[in-house]
Protein backbone atom coordinates (compact mmCIF):
# COMPACT_ATOMS: atom_id res chain seq x y z
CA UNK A 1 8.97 -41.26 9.26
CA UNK A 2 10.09 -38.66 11.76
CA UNK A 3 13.53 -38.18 11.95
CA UNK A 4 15.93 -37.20 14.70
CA UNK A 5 17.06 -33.03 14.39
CA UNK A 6 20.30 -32.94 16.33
CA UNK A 7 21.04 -29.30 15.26
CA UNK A 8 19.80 -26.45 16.83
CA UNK A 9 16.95 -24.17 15.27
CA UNK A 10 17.92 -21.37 13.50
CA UNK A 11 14.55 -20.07 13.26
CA UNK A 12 13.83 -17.26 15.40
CA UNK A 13 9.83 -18.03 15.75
CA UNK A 14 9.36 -14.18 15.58
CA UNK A 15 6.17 -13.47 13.42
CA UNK A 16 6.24 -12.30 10.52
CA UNK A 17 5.51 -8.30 8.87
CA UNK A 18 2.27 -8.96 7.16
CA UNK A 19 1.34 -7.17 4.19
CA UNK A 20 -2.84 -5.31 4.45
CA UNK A 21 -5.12 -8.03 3.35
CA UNK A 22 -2.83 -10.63 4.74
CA UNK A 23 -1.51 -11.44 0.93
CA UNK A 24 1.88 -11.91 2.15
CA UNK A 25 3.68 -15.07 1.46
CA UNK A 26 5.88 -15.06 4.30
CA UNK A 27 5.79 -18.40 6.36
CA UNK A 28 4.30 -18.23 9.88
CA UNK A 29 4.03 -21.23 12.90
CA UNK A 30 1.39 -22.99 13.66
CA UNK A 31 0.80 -25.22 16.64
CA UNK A 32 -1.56 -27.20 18.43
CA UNK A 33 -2.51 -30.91 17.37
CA UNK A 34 -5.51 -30.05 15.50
CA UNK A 35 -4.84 -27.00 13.82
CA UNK A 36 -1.26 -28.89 12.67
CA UNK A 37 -2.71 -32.34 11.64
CA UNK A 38 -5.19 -30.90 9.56
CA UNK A 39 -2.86 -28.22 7.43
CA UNK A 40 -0.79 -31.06 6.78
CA UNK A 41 -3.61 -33.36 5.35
CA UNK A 42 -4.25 -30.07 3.18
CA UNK A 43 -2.83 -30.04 -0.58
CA UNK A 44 -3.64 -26.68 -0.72
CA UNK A 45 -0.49 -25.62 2.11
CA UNK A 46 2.85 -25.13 1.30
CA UNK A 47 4.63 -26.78 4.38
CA UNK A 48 8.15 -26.32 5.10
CA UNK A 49 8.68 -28.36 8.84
CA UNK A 50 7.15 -29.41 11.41
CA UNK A 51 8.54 -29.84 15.04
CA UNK A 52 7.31 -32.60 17.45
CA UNK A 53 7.95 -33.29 21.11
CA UNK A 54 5.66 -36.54 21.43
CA UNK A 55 6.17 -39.62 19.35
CA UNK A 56 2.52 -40.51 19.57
CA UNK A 57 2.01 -36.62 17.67
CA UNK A 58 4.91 -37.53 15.31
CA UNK A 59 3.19 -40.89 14.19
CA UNK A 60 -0.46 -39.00 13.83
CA UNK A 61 1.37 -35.78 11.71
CA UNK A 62 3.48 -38.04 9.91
CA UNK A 63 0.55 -40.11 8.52
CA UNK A 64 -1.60 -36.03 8.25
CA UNK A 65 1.63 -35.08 6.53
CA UNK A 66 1.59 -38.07 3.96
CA UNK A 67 -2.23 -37.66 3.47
CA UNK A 68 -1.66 -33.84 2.41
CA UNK A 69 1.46 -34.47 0.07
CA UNK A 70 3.98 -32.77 2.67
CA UNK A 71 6.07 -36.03 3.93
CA UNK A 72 9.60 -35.87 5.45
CA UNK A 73 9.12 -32.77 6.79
CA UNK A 74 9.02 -33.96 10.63
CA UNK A 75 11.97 -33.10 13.10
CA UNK A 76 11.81 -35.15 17.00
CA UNK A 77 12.95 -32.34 18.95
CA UNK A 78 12.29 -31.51 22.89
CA UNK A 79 9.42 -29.94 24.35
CA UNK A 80 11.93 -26.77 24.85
CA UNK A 81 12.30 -26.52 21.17
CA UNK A 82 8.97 -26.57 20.18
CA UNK A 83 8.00 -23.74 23.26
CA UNK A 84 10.96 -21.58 21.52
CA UNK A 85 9.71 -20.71 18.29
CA UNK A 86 6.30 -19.90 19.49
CA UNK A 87 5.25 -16.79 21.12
CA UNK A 88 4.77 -16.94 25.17
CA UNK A 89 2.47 -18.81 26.74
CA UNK A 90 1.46 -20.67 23.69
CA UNK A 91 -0.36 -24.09 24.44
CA UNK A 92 1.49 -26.03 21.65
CA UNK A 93 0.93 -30.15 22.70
CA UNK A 94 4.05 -30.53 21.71
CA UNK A 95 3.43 -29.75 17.62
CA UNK A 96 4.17 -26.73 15.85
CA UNK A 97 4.13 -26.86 11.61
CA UNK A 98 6.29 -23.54 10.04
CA UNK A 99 3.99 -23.31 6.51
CA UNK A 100 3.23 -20.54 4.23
CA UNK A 101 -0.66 -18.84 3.97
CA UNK A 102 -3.06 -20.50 1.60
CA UNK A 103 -3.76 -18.72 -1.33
CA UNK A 104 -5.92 -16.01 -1.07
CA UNK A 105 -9.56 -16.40 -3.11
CA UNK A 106 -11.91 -13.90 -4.04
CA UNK A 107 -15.56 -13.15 -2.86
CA UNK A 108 -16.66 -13.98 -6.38
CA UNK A 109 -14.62 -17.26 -6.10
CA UNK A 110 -16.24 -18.30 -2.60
CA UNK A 111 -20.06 -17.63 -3.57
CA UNK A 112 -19.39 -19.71 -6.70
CA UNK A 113 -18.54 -22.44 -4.22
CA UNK A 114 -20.80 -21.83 -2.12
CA UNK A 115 -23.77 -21.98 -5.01
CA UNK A 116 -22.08 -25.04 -6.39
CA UNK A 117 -21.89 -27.13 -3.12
CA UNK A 118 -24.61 -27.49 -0.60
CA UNK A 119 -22.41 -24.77 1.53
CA UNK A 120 -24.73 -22.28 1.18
CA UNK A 121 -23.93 -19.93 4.13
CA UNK A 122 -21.18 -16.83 4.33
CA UNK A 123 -20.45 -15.29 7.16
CA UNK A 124 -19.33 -11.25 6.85
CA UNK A 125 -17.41 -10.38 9.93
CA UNK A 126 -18.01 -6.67 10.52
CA UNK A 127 -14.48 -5.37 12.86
CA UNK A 128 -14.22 -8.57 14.67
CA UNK A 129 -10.81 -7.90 15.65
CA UNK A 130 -10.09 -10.65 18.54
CA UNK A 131 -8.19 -13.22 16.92
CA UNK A 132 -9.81 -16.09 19.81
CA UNK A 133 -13.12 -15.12 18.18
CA UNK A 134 -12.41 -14.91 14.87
CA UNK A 135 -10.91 -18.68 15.53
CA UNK A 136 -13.75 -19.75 17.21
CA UNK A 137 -16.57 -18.60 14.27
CA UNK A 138 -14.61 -20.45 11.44
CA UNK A 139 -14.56 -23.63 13.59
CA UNK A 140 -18.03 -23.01 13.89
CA UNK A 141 -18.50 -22.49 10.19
CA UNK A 142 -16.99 -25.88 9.42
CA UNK A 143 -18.67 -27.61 11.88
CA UNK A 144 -22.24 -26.08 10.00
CA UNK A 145 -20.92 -26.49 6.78
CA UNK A 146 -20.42 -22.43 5.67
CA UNK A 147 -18.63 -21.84 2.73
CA UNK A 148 -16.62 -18.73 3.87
CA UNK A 149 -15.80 -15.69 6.45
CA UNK A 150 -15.19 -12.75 5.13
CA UNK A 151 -13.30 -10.03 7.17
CA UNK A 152 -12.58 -6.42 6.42
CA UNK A 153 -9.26 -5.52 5.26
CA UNK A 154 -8.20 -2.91 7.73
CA UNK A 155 -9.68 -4.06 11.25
CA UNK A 156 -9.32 -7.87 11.29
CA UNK A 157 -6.49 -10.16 13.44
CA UNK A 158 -3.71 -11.55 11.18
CA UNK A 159 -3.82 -15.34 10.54
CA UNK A 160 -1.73 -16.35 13.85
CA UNK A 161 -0.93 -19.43 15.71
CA UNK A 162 -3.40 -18.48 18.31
CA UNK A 163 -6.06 -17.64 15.54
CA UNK A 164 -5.63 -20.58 14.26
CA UNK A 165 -5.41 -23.03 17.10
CA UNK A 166 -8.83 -21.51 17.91
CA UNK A 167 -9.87 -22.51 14.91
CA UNK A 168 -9.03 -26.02 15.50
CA UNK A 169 -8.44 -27.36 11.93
CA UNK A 170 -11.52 -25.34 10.59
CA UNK A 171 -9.03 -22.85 8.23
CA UNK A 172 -8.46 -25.97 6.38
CA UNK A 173 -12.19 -26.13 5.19
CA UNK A 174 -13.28 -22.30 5.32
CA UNK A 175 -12.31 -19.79 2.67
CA UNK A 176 -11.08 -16.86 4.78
CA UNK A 177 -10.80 -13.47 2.63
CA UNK A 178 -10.98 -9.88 3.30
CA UNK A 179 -12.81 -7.09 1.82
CA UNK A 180 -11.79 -3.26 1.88
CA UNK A 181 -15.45 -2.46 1.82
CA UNK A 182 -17.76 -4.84 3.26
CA UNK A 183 -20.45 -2.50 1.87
CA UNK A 184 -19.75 -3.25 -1.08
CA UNK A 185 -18.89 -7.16 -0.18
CA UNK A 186 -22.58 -6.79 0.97
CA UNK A 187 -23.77 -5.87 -2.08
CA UNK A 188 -22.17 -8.38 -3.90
CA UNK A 189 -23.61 -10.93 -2.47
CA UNK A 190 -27.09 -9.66 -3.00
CA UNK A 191 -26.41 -9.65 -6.52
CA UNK A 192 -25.91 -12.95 -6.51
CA UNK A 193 -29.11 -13.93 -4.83
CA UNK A 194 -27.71 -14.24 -1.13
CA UNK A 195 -30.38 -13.64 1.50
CA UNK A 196 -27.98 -11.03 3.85
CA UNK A 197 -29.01 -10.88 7.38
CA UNK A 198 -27.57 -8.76 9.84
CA UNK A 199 -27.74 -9.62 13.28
CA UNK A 200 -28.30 -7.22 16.44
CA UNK A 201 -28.84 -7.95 19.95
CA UNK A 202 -31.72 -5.18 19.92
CA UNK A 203 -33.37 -5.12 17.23
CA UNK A 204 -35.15 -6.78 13.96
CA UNK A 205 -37.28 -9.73 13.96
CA UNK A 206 -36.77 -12.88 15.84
CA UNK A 207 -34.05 -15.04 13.85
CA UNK A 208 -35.91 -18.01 12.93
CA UNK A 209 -38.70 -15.46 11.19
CA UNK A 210 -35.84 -14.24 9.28
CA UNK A 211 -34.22 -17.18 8.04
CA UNK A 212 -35.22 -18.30 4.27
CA UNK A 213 -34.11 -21.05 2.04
CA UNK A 214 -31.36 -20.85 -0.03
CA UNK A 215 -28.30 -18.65 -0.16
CA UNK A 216 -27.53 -16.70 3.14
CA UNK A 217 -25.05 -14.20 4.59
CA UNK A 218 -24.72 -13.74 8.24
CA UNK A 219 -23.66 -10.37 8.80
CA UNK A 220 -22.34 -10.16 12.55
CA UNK A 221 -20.18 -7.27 14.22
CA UNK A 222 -18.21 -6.82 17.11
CA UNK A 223 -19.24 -6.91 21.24
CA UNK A 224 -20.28 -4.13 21.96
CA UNK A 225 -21.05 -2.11 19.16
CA UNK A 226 -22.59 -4.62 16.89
CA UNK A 227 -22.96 -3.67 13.18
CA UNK A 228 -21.98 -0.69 11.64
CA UNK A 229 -24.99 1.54 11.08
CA UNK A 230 -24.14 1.31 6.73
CA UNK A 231 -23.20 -2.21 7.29
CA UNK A 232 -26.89 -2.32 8.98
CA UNK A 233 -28.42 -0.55 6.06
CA UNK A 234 -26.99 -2.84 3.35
CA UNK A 235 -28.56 -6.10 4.71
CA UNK A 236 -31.66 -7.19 3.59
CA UNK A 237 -33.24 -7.54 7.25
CA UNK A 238 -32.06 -7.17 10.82
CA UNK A 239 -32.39 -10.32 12.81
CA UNK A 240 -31.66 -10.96 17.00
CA UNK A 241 -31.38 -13.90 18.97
CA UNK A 242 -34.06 -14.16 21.45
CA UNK A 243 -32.88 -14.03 24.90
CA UNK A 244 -33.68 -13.07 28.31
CA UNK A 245 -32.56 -9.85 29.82
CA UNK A 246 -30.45 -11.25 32.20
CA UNK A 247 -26.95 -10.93 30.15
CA UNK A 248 -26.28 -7.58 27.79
CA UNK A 249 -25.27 -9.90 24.52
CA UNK A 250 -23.98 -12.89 23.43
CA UNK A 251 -20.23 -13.05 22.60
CA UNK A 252 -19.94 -12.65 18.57
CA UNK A 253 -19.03 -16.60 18.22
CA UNK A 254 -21.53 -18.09 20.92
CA UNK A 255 -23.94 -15.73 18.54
CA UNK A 256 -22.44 -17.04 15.03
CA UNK A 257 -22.55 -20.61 16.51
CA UNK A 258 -26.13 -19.88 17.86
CA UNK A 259 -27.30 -18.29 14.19
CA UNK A 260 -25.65 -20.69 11.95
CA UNK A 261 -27.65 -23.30 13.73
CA UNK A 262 -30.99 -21.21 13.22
CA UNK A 263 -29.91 -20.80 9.13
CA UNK A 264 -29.23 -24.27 9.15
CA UNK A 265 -32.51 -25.77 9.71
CA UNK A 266 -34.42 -24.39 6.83
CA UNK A 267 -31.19 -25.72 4.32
């Protein structure tokens, strides 16, 4: 059950110094019902407390919270308290969860699942650095059933708040690692039999030529300048969406969301 917190925080909210590759074990908020409720159904987090401003919320994270092992963690507290540990302007419906990063995996470790399961489909995020994005492509993931994102070391967002509310509960179902070299990431998956297709919003062969059964890596850059031209080289085959020429480009996770459908159908 919720209980009452009649002491004041003593948590700052300020985020925390993360360490390159986002190994750090330093805890971090999180807020936003979905993106709460479903790290607390999660074994896999290490939760430390969660604040809520709604009793409806506390009875829906309190039943998450026993799901995912992390019970007696919930504090009742105002609306003002939750707003204060978060960074301004966050939209927080009145839940926030302070819990430390899952545990980082390896790219070997994420095609293995991905060969065991029927989650056949990585996605290689080539200096996606908006955080709203990168949110929005691993809810799309888990809503098509990918078994990973991988990110570059160096120019990726952190795992916030506001990269994970976008996500919306998906970071609880989608390995997210990063690679120094996504060259070499590349490379790695070709080795083990992934299909890598880079997409570019001018050239290669319409996507649903370039789809093929079985493994597949979606190789998608950032608005604007798309793929790196040795990223480019490394994939198997350059693929675009078909579109008219009425709009530049599609944003990177309208495009993800529009390619992982594509992949998708010939699963």
């Amino acid at each position: 059950m919720a209980r009452k917190h009649p002491k004041k925080r003593t948590n700052s909210g300020k985020s925390h110094r993360r360490r390159s590759g986002g190994d750090t074990t330093a805890p971090a908020w999180l807020y936003g019902s979905h993106a709460v409720l479903a790290a607390l159904a999660n074994p896999a987090r290490v939760c430390e407390r969660v604040l809520v401003a709604d009793d409806q919320e506390a009875e829906r994270a309190a039943l998450a919270a026993e799901t995912g092992g992390h019970a007696g963690l919930i504090d009742l507290v105002s609306r003002a308290d939750v707003t204060a540990v978060l960074p301004e302007g966050a939209v927080h419906q009145n839940i926030a969860l302070l819990t430390r990063p899952l545990r980082d995996i390896s790219l070997e470790d994420a095609i293995d699942k991905a060969i065991e399961t029927a989650e056949q489909c990585i996605l290689v995020l080539d200096q996606v650095t908006d955080p709203q994005n990168v949110g929005a492509i691993i809810r799309t993931a888990a809503a098509f059933g990918a078994a990973a994102v991988v990110m570059q070391d160096r120019h990726a967002p952190p795992v916030t708040g506001a990269l994970a509310k976008a996500a919306s509960g998906g970071l609880e179902m989608v390995a997210l690692l990063r690679e120094t070299n996504l060259v070499r990431a590349i490379e790695g998956l070709k080795a083990r039999n992934f299909w890598c297709i880079g997409l570019s919003s001018a050239v290669g062969t319409p996507l649903a030529q370039a789809r093929v059964k079985g493994p597949t890596a979606i190789v998608l850059g950032a608005e604007g300048n798309g793929i790196r031209r040795l990223v480019a080289e490394s994939c198997d085959t350059l693929a675009r969406i078909p579109q008219t020429n009425k709009i530049g480009s599609l944003n990177v996770s309208s495009a993800a969301a529009v390619a992982l459908y594509e992949i998708t159908q010939s699963a």
